[in-house]
N, C-alpha and C. Protein backbone atom coordinates (compact mmCIF):
# COMPACT_ATOMS: atom_id res chain seq x y z
N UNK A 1 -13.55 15.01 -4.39
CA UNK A 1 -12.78 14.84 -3.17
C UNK A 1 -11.29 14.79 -3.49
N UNK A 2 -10.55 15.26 -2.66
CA UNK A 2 -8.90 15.21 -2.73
C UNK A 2 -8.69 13.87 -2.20
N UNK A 3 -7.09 13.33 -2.41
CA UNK A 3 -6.57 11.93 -1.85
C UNK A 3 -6.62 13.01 -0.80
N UNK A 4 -6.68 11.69 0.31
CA UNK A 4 -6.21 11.62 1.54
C UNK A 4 -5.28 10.68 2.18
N UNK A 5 -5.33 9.39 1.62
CA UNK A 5 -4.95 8.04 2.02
C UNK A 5 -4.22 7.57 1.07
N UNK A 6 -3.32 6.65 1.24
CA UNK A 6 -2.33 5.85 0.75
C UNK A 6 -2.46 4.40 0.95
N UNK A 7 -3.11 3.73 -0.30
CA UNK A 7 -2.97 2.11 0.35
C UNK A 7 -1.88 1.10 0.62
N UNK A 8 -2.01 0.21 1.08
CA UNK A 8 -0.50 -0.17 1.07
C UNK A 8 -1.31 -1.86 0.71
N UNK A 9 -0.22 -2.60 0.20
CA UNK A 9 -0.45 -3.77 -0.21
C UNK A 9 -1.90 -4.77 0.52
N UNK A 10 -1.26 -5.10 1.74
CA UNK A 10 -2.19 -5.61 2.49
C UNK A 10 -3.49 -5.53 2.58
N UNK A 11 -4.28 -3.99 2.74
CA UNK A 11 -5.39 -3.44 2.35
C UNK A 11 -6.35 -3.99 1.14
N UNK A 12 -5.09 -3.84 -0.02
CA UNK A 12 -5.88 -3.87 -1.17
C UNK A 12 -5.86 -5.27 -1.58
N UNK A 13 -5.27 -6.32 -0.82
CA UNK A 13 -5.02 -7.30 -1.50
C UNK A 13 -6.29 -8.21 -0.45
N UNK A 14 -6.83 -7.95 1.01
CA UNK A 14 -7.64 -8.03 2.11
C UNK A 14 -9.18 -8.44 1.09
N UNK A 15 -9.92 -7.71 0.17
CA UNK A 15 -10.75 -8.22 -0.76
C UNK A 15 -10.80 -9.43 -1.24
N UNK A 16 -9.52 -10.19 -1.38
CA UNK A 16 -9.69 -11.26 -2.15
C UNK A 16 -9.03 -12.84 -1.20
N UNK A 17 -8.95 -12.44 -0.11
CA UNK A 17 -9.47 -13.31 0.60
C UNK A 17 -10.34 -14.10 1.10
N UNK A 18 -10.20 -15.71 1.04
CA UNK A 18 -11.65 -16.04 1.51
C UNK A 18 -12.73 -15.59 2.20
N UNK A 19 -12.35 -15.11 3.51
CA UNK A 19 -13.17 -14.50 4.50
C UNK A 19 -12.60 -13.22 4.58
N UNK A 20 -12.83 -12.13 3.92
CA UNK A 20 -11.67 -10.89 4.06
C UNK A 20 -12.87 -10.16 5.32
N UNK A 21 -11.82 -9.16 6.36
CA UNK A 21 -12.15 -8.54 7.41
C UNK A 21 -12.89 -7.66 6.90
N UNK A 22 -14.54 -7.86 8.09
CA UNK A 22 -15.45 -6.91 7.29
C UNK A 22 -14.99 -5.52 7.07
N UNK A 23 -13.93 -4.87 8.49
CA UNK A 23 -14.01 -3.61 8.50
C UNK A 23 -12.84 -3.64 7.48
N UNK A 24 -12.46 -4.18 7.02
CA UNK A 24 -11.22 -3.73 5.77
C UNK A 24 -12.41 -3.17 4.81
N UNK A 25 -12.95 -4.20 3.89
CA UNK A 25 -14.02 -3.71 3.14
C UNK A 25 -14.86 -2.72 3.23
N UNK A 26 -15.56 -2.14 4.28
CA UNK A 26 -15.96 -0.88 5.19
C UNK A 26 -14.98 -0.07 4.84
N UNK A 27 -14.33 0.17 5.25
CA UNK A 27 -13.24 1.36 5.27
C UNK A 27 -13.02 1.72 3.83
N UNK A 28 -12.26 0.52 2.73
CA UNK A 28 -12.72 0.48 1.19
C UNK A 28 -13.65 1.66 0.64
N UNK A 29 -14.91 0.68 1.22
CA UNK A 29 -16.06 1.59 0.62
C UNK A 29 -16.29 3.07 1.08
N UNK A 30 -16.28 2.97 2.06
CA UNK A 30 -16.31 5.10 2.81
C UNK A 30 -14.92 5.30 2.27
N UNK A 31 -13.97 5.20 2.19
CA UNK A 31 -12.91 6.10 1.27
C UNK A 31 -12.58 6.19 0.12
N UNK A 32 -13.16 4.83 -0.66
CA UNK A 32 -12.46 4.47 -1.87
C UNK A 32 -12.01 5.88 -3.05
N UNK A 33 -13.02 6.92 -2.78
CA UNK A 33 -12.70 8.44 -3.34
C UNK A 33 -11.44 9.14 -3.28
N UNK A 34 -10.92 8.55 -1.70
CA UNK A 34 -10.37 9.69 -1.29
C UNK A 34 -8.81 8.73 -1.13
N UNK A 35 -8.73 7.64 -1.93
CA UNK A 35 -7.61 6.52 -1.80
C UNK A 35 -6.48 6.82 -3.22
N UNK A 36 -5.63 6.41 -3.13
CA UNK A 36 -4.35 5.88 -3.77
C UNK A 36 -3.50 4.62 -3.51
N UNK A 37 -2.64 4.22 -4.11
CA UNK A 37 -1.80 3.71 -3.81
C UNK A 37 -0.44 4.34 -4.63
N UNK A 38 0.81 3.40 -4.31
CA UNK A 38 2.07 3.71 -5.02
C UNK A 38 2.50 2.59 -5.53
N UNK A 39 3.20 3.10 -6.81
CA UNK A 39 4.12 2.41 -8.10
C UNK A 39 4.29 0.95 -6.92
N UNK A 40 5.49 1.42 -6.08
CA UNK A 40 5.60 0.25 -5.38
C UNK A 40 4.86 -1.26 -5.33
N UNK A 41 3.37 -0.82 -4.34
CA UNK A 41 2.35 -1.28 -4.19
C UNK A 41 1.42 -2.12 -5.32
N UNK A 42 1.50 -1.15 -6.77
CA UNK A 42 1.17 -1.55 -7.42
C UNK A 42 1.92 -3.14 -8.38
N UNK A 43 3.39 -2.58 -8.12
CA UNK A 43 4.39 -3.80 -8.62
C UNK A 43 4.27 -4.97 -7.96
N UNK A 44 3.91 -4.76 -6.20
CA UNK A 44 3.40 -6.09 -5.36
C UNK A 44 2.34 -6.57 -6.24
N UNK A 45 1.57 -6.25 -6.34
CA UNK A 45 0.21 -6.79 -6.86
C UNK A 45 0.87 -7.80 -8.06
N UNK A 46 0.87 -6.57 -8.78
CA UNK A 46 1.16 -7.60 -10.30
C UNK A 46 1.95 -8.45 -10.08
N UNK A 47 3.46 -8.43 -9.45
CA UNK A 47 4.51 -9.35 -8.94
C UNK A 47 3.87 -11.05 -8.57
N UNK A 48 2.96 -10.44 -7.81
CA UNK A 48 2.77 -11.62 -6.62
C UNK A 48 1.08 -12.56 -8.01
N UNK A 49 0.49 -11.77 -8.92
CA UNK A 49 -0.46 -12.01 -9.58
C UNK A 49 0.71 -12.90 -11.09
N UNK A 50 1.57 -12.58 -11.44
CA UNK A 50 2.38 -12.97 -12.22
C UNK A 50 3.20 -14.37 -11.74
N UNK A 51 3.54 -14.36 -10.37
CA UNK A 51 4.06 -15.67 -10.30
C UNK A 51 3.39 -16.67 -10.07
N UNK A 52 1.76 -16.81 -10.08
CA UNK A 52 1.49 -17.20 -10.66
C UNK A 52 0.94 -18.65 -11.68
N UNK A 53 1.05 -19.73 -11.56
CA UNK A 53 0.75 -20.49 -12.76
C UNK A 53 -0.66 -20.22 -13.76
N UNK A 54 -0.81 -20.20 -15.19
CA UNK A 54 -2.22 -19.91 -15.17
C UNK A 54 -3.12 -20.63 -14.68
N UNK A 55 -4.19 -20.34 -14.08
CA UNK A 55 -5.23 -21.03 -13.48
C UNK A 55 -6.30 -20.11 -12.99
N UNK A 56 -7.42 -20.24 -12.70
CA UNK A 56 -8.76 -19.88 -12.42
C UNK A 56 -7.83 -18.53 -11.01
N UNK A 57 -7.10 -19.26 -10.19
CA UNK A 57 -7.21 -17.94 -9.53
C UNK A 57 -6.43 -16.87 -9.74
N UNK A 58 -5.57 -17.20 -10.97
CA UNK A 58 -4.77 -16.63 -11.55
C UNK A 58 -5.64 -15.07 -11.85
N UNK A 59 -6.92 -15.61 -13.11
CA UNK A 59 -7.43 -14.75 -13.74
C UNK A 59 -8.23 -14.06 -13.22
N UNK A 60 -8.95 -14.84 -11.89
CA UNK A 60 -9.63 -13.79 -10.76
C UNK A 60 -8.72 -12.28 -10.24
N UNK A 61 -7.35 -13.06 -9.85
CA UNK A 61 -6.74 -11.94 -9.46
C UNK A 61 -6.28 -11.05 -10.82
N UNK A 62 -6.27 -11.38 -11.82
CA UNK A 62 -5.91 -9.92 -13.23
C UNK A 62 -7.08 -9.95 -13.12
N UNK A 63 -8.51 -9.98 -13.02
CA UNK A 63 -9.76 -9.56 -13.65
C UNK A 63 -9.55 -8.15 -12.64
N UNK A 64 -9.48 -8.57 -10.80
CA UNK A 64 -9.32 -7.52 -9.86
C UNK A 64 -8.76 -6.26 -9.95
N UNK A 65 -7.36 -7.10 -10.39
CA UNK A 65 -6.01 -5.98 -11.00
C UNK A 65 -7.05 -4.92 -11.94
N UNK A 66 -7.13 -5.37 -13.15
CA UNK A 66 -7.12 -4.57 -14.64
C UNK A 66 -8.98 -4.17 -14.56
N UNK A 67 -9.87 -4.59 -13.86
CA UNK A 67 -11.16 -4.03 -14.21
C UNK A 67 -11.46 -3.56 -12.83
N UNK A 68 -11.07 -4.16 -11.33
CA UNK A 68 -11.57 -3.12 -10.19
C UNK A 68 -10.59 -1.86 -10.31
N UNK A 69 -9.43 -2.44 -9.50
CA UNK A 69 -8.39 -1.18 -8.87
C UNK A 69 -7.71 -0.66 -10.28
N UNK A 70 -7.73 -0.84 -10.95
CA UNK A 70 -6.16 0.07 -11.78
C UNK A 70 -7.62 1.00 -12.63
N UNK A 71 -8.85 0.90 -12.88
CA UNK A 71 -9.66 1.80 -13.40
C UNK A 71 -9.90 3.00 -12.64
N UNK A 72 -10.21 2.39 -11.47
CA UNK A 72 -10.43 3.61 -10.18
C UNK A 72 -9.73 3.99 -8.94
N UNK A 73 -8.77 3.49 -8.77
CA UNK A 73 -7.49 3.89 -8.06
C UNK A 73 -6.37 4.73 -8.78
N UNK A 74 -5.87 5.93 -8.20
CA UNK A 74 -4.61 6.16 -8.62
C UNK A 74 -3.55 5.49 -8.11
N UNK A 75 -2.31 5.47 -8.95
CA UNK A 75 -1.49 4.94 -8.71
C UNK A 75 0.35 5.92 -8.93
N UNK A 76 0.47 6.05 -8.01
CA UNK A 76 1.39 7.77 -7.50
C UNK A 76 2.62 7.31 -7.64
N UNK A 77 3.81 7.65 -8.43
CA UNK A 77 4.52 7.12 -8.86
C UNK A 77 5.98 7.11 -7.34
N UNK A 78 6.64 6.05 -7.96
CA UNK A 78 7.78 6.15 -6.61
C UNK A 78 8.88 7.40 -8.01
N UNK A 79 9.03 8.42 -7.46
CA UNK A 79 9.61 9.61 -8.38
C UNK A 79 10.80 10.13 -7.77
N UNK A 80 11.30 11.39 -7.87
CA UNK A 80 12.77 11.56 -7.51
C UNK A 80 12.70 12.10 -5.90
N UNK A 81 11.61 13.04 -5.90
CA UNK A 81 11.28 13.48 -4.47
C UNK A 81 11.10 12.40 -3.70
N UNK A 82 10.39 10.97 -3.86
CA UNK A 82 9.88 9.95 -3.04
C UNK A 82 11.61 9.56 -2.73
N UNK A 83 12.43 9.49 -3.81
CA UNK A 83 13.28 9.02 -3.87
C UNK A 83 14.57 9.69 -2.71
N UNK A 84 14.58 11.07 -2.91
CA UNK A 84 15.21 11.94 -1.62
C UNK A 84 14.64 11.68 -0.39
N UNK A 85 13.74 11.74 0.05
CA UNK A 85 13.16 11.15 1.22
C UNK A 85 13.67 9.92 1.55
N UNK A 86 13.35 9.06 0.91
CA UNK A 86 13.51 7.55 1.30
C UNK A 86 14.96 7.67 1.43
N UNK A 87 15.63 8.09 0.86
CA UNK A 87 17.32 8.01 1.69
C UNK A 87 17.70 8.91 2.54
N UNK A 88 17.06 9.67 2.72
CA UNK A 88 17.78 10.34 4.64
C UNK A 88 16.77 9.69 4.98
N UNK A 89 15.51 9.44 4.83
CA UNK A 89 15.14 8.12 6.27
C UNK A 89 15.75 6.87 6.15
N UNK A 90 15.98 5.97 5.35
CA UNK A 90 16.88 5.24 5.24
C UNK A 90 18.68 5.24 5.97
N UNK A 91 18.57 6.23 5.17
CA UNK A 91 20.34 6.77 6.16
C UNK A 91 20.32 6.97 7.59
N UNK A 92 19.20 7.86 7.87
CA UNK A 92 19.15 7.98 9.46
C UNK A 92 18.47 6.66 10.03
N UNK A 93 17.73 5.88 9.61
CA UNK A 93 17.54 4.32 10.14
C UNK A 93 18.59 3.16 10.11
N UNK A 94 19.22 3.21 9.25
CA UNK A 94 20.50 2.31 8.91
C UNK A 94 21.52 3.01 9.96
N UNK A 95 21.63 3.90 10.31
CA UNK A 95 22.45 4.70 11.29
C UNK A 95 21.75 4.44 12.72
N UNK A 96 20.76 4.06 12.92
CA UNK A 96 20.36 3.61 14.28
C UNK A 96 19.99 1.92 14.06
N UNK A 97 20.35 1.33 13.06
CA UNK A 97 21.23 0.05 13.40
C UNK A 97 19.39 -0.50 12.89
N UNK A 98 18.51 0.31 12.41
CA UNK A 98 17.38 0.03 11.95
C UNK A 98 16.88 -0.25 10.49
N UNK A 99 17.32 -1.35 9.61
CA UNK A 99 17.55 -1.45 8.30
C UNK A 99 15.81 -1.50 7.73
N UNK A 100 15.20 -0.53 7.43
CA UNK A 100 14.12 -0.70 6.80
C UNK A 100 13.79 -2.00 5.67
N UNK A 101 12.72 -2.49 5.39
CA UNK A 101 12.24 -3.29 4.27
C UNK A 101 12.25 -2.22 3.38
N UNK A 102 13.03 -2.35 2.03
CA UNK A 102 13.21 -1.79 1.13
C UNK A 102 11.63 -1.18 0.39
N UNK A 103 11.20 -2.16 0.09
CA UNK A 103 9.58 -1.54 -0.75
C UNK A 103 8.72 -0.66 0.45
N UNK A 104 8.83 -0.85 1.65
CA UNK A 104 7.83 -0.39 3.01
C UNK A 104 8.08 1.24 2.59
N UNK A 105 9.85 1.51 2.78
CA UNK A 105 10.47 2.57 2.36
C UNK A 105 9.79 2.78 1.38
N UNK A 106 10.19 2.34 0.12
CA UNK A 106 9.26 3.36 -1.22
C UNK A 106 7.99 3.90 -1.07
N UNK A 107 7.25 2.99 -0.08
CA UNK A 107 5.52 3.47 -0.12
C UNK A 107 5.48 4.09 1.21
N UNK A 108 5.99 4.18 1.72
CA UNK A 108 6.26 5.45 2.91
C UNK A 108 6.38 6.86 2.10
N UNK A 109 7.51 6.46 1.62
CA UNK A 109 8.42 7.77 0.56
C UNK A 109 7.23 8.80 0.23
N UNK A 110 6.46 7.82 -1.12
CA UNK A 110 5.65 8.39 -1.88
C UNK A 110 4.68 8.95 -1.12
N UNK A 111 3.58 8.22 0.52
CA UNK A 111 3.02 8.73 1.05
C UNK A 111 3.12 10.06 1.87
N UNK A 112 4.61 10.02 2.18
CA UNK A 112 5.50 11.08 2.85
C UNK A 112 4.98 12.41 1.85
N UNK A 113 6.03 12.58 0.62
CA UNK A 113 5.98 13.55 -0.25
C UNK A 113 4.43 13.94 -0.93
N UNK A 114 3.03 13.49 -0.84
CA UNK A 114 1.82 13.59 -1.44
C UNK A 114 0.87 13.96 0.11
N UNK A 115 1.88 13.94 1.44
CA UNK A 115 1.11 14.14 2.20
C UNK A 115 -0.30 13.78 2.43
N UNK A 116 0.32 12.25 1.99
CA UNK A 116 -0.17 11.18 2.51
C UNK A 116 -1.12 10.46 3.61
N UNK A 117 -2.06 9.96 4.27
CA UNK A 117 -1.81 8.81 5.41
C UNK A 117 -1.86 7.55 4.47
N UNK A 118 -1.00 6.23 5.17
CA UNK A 118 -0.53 5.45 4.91
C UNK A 118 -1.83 4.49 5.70
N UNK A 119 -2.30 3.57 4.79
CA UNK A 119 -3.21 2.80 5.33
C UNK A 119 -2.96 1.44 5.38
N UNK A 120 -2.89 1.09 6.44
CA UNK A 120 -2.42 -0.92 6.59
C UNK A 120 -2.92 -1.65 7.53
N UNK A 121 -2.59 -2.95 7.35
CA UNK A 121 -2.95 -3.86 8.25
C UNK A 121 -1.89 -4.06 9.37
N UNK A 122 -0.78 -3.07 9.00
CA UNK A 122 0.28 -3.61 9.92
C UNK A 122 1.18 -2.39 9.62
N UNK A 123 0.88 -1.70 10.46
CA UNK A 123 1.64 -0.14 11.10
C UNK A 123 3.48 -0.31 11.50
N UNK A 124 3.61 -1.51 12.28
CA UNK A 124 4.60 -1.53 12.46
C UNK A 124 5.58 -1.78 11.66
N UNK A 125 5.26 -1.65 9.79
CA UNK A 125 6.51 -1.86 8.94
C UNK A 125 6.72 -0.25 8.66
N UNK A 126 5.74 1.01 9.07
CA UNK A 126 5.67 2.19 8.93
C UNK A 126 6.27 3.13 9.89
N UNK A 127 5.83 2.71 11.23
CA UNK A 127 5.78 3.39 12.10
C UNK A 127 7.46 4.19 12.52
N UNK A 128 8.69 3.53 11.98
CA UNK A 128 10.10 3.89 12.36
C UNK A 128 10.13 5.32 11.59
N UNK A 129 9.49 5.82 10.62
CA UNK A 129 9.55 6.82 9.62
C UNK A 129 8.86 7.84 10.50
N UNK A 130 10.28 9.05 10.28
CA UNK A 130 9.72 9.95 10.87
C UNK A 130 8.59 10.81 10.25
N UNK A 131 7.51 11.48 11.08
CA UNK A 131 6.63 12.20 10.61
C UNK A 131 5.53 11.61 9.38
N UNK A 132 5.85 10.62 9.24
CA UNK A 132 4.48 9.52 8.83
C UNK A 132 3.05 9.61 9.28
N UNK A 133 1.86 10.06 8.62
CA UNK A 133 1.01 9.81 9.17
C UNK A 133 0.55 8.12 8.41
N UNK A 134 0.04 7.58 9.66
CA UNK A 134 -0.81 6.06 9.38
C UNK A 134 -1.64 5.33 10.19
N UNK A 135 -2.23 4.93 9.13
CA UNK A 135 -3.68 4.31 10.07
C UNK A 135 -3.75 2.97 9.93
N UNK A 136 -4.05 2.31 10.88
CA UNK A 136 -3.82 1.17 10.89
C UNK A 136 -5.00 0.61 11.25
N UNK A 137 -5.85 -0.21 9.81
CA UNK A 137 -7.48 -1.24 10.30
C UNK A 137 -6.90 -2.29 10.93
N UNK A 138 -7.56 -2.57 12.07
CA UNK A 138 -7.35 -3.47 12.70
C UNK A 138 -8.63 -4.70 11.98
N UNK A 139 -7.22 -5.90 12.02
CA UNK A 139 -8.06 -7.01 11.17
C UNK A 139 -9.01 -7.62 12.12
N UNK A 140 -9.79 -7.24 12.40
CA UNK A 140 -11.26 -7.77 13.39
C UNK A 140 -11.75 -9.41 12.63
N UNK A 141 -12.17 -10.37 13.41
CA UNK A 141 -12.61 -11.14 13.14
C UNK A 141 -12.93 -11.33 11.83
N UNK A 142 -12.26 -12.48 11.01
CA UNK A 142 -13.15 -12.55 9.67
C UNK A 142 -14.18 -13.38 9.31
C-alpha cells in the first residue's frame, strides 16, 4: 500500500491514554499501512517522553516510542520543500493577522509536499492552510 495519511501528535499519542477513544484505535488499525508521521511529530513524542523523570511511565512511553511506532511507522522528514511551503503559508497567514503554531506549520508543510491527509483530533490547528487535506477522528466517548 502507498501512504495516504499523515499523523499528527494527538492521534498517536491517543493509545496511551487511560481510556483512549475506541474509534482513534479503529482508525489506527484499518490504516496503520497506509500512515506516517513527520520529523516534527516525531520530536513531540520524544520531547514530551524525555521530560520526563525516570519512572515506570517513563519507560512505558520509550518501550511505545522505540518497539511500536518508530519500527513500523515512517517518519517524513521536515526538509527544504516542507520548508518553502511553510513560509508562504506562514507569510500569507501572518499577513492576515493569523500567526500559525509554529510545529502545526511544520506538519502541515511536510503533509502538504507528500500529498498528504493530515490526521487529528483537532482540525482546527490545520484547517487555516490552504489546500490541506484533513481528517479529523472525532474523540467519541472514551
Amino acid at each position: 500500500m502507498s501512504l495516504e495519511y499523515l499523523l499528527d501528535t494527538n492521534v498517536l499519542s491517543e493509545p496511551l491514554r487511560p481510556q483512549p477513544a475506541r474509534r482513534v484505535l479503529e482508525w489506527i488499525e484499518e490504516h496503520r499501512w497506509e500512515a506516517a508521521t513527520a520529523a516534527p511529530v516525531w520530536h513531540e513524542l520524544r520531547f514530551g517522553c524525555s521530560r520526563l523523570p525516570p519512572s515506570a511511565k517513563r519507560r512505558m512511553l520509550e518501550t511505545y516510542l522505540d518497539d511500536v511506532l518508530q519500527p513500523s511507522l515512517p517518519v517524513l522528514p521536515y526538509d527544504e520543500r516542507a520548508a518553502e511551503w511553510y513560509a508562504e503559508e506562514r507569510a500569507r497567514l501572518t499577513g492576515e493577522g493569523r500567526t500559525p503554531a509554529f510545529v502545526d506549520g511544520q506538519i502541515a508543510a511536510v503533509a502538504a509536499v507528500h500529498q498528504l491527509v493530515v490526521v487529528t483530533l483537532n482540525a482546527s490547528h490545520f484547517r487555516p492552510f490552504d489546500g490541506l487535506k484533513i481528517e479529523e477522528i472525532p474523540p467519541t466517548s472514551r
